[in-house]
N, C-alpha and C. Protein backbone atom coordinates (compact mmCIF):
# COMPACT_ATOMS: atom_id res chain seq x y z
N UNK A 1 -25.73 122.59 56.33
CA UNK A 1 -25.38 123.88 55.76
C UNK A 1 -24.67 124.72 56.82
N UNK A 2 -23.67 125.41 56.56
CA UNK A 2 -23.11 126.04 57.50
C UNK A 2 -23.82 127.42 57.10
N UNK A 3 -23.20 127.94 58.61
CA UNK A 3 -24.34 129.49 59.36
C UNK A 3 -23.72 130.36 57.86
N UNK A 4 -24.89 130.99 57.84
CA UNK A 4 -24.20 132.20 56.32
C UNK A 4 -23.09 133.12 57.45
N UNK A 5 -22.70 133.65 58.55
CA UNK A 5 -21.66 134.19 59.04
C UNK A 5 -20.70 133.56 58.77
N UNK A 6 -20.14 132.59 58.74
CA UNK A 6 -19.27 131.71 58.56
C UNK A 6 -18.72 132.02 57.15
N UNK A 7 -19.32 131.74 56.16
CA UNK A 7 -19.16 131.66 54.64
C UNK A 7 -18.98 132.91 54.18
N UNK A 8 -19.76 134.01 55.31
CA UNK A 8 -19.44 135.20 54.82
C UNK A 8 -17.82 136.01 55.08
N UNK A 9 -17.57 135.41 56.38
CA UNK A 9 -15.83 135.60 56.64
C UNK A 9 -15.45 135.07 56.14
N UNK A 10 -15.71 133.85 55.29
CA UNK A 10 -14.46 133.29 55.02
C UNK A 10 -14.46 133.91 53.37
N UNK A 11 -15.41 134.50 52.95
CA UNK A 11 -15.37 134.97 51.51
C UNK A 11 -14.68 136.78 51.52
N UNK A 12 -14.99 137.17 53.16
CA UNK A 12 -13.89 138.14 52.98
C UNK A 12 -12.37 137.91 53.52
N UNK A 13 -12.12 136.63 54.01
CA UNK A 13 -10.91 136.62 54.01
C UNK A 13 -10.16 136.26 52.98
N UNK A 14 -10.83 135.61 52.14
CA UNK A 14 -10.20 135.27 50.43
C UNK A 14 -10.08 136.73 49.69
N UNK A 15 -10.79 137.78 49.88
CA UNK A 15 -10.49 138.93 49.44
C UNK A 15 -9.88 139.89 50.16
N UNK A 16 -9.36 139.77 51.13
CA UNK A 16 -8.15 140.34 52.05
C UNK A 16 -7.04 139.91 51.53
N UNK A 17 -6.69 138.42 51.17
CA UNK A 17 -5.79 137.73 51.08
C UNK A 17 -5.47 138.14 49.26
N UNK A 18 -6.28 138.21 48.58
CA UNK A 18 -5.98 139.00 46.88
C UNK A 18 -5.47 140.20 47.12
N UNK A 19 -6.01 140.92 48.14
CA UNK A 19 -5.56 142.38 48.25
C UNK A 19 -4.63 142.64 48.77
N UNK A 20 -3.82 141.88 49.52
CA UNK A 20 -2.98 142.34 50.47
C UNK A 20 -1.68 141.05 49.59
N UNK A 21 -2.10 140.35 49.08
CA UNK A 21 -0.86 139.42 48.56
C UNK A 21 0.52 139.94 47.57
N UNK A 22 0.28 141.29 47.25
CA UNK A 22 1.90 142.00 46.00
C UNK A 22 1.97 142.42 47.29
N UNK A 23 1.56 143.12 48.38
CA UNK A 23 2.24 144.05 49.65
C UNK A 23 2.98 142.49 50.20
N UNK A 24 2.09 141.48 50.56
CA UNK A 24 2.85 140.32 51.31
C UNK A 24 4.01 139.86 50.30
N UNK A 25 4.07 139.56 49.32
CA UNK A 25 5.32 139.03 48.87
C UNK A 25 6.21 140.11 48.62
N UNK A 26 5.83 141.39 48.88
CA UNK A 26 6.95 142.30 48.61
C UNK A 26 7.66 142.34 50.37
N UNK A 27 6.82 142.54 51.15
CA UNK A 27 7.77 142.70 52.90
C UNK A 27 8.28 141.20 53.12
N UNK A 28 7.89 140.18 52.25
CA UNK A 28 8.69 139.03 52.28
C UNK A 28 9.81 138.94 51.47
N UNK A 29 9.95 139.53 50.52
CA UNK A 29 11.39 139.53 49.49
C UNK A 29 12.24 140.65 50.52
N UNK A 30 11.87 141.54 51.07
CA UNK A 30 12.80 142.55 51.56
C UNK A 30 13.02 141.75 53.27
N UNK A 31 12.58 140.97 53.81
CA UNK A 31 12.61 140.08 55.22
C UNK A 31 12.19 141.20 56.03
N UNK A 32 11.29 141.75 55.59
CA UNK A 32 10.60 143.25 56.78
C UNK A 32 9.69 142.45 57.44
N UNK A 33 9.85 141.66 58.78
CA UNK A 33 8.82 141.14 59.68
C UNK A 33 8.35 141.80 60.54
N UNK A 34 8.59 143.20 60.51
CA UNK A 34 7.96 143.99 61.37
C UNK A 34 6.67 144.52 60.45
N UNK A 35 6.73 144.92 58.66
CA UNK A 35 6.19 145.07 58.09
C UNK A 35 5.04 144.48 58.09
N UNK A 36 5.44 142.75 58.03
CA UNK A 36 4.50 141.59 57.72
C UNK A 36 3.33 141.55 59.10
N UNK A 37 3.75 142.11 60.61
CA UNK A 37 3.07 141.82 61.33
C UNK A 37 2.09 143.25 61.44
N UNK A 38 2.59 143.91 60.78
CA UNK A 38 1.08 145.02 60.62
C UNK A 38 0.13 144.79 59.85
N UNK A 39 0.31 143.73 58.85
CA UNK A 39 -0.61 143.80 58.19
C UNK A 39 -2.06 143.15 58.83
N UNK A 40 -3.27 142.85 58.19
CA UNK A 40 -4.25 142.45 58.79
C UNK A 40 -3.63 140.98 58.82
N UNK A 41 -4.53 140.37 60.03
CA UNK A 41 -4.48 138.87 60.21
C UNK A 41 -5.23 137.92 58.93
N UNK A 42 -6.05 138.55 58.89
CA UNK A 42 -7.15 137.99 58.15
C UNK A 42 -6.68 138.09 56.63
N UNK A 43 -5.37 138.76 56.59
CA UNK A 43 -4.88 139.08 54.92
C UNK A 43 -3.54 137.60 54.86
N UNK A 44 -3.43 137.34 56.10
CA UNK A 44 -2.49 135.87 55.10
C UNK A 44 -3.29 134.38 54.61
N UNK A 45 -2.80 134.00 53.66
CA UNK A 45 -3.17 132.81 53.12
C UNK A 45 -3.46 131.31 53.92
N UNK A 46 -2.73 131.52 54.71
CA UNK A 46 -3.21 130.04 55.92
C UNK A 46 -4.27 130.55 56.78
N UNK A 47 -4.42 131.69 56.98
CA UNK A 47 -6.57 131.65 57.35
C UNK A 47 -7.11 130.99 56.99
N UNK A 48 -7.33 130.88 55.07
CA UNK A 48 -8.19 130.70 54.29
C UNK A 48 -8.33 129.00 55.04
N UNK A 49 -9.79 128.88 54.74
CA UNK A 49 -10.63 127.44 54.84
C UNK A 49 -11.03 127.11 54.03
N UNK A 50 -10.30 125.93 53.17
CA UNK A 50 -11.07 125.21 52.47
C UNK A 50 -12.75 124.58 52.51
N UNK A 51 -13.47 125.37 51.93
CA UNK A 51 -14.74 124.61 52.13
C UNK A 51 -15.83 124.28 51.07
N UNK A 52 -16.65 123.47 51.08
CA UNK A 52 -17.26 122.78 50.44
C UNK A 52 -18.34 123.57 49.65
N UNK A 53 -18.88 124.12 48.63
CA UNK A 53 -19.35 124.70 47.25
C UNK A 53 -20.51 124.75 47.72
N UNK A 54 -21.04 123.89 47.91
CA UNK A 54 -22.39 123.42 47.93
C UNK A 54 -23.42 123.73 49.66
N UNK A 55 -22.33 122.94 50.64
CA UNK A 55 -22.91 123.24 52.06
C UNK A 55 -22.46 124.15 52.66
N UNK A 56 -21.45 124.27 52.27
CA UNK A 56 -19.81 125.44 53.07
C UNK A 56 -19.66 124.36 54.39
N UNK A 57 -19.23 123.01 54.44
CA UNK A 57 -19.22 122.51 54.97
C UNK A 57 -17.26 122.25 54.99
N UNK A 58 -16.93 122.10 56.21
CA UNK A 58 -15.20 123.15 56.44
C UNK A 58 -14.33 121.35 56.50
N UNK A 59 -14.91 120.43 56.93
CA UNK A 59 -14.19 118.85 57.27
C UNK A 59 -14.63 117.96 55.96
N UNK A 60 -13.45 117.21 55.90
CA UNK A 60 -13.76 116.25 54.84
C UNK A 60 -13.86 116.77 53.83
N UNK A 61 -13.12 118.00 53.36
CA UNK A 61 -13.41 118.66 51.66
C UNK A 61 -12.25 117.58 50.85
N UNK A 62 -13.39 117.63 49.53
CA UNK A 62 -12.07 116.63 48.65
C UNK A 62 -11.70 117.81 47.08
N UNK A 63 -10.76 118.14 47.50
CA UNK A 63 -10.09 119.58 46.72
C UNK A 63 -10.15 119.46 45.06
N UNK A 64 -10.12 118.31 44.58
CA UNK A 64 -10.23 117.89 43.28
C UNK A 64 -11.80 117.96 42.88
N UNK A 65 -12.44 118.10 43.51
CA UNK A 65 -14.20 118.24 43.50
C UNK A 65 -14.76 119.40 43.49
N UNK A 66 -13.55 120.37 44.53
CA UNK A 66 -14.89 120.85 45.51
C UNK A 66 -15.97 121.07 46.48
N UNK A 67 -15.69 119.93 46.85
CA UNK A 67 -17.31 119.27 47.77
C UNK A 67 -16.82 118.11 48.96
N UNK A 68 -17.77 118.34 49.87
CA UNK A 68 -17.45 117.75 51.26
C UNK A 68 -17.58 116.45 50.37
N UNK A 69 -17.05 115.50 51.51
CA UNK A 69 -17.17 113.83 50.99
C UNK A 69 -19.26 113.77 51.04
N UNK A 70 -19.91 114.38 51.93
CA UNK A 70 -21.27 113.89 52.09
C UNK A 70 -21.78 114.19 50.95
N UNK A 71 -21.63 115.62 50.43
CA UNK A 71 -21.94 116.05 49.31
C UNK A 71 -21.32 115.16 47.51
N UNK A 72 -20.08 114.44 47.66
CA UNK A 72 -19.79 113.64 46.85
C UNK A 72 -20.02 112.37 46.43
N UNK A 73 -20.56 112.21 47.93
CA UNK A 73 -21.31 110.82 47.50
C UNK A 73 -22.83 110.86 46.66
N UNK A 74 -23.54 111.93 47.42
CA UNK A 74 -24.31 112.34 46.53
C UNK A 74 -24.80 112.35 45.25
N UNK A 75 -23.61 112.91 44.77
CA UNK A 75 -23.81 113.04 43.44
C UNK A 75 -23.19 112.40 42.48
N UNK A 76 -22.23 111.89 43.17
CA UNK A 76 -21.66 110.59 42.60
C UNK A 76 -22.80 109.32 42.62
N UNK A 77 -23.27 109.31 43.52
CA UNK A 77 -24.56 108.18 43.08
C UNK A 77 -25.77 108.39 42.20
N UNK A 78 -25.82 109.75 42.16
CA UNK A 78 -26.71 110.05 40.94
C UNK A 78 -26.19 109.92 39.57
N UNK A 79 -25.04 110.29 39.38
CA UNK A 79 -24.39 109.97 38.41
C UNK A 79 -23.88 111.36 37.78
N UNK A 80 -23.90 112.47 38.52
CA UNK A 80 -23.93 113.34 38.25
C UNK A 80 -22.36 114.06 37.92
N UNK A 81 -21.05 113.31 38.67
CA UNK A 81 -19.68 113.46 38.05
C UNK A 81 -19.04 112.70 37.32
N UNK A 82 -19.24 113.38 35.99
CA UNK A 82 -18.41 112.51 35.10
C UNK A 82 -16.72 111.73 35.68
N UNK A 83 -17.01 110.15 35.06
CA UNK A 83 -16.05 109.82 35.42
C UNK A 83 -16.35 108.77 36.42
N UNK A 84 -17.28 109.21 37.62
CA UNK A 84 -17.37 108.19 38.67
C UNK A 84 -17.78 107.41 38.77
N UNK A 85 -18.34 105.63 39.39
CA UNK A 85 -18.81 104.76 39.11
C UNK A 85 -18.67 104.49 40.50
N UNK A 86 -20.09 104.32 41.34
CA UNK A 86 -19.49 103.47 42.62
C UNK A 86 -19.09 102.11 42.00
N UNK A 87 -18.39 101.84 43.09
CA UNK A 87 -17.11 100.40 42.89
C UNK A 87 -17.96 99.16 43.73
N UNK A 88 -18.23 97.98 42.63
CA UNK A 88 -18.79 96.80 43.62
C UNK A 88 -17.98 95.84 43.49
N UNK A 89 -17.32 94.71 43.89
CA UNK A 89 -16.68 93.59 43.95
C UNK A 89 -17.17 92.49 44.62
């Protein structure tokens, strides 16, 4: 499980990044880069960290899920995502 500090920045940088995104694509249609560098850091979109639902675990997220690979195996062996079948040959 990752530290709740962690999960907690990264859930306000996803709401920096809603708030500040009509100001960012507007000093980007006009090429104001002096504009763009006042804004907060924490308000552009390549901050954001993809992370995992379940652990907030930041490596190995599989984006079509949701969920770290540790967490997918999981529940993929329970049977719990439709669709999945571990594979034997």
């Amino acid at each position: 499980m990752a530290k709740k500090s962690n999960l907690a920045r990264d859930l306000k940088r996803q709401k920096m990044i809603v708030k500040y995104a009509a100001k960012r694509a507007e000093l980007k249609a006009m090429g104001d880069q002096e504009g763009l560098r006042k804004l907060p850091r924490n308000s552009s979109p390549t901050r954001w960290k993809n992370r995992c639902q379940e652990t907030g675990r930041p490596h190995a997220y599989m984006r079509t899920f949701g969920l770290s690979r540790i967490s997918f195996r999981e529940h993929a062996s329970k049977g719990e995502i439709p669709g999945i079948t571990k594979s034997s040959w």
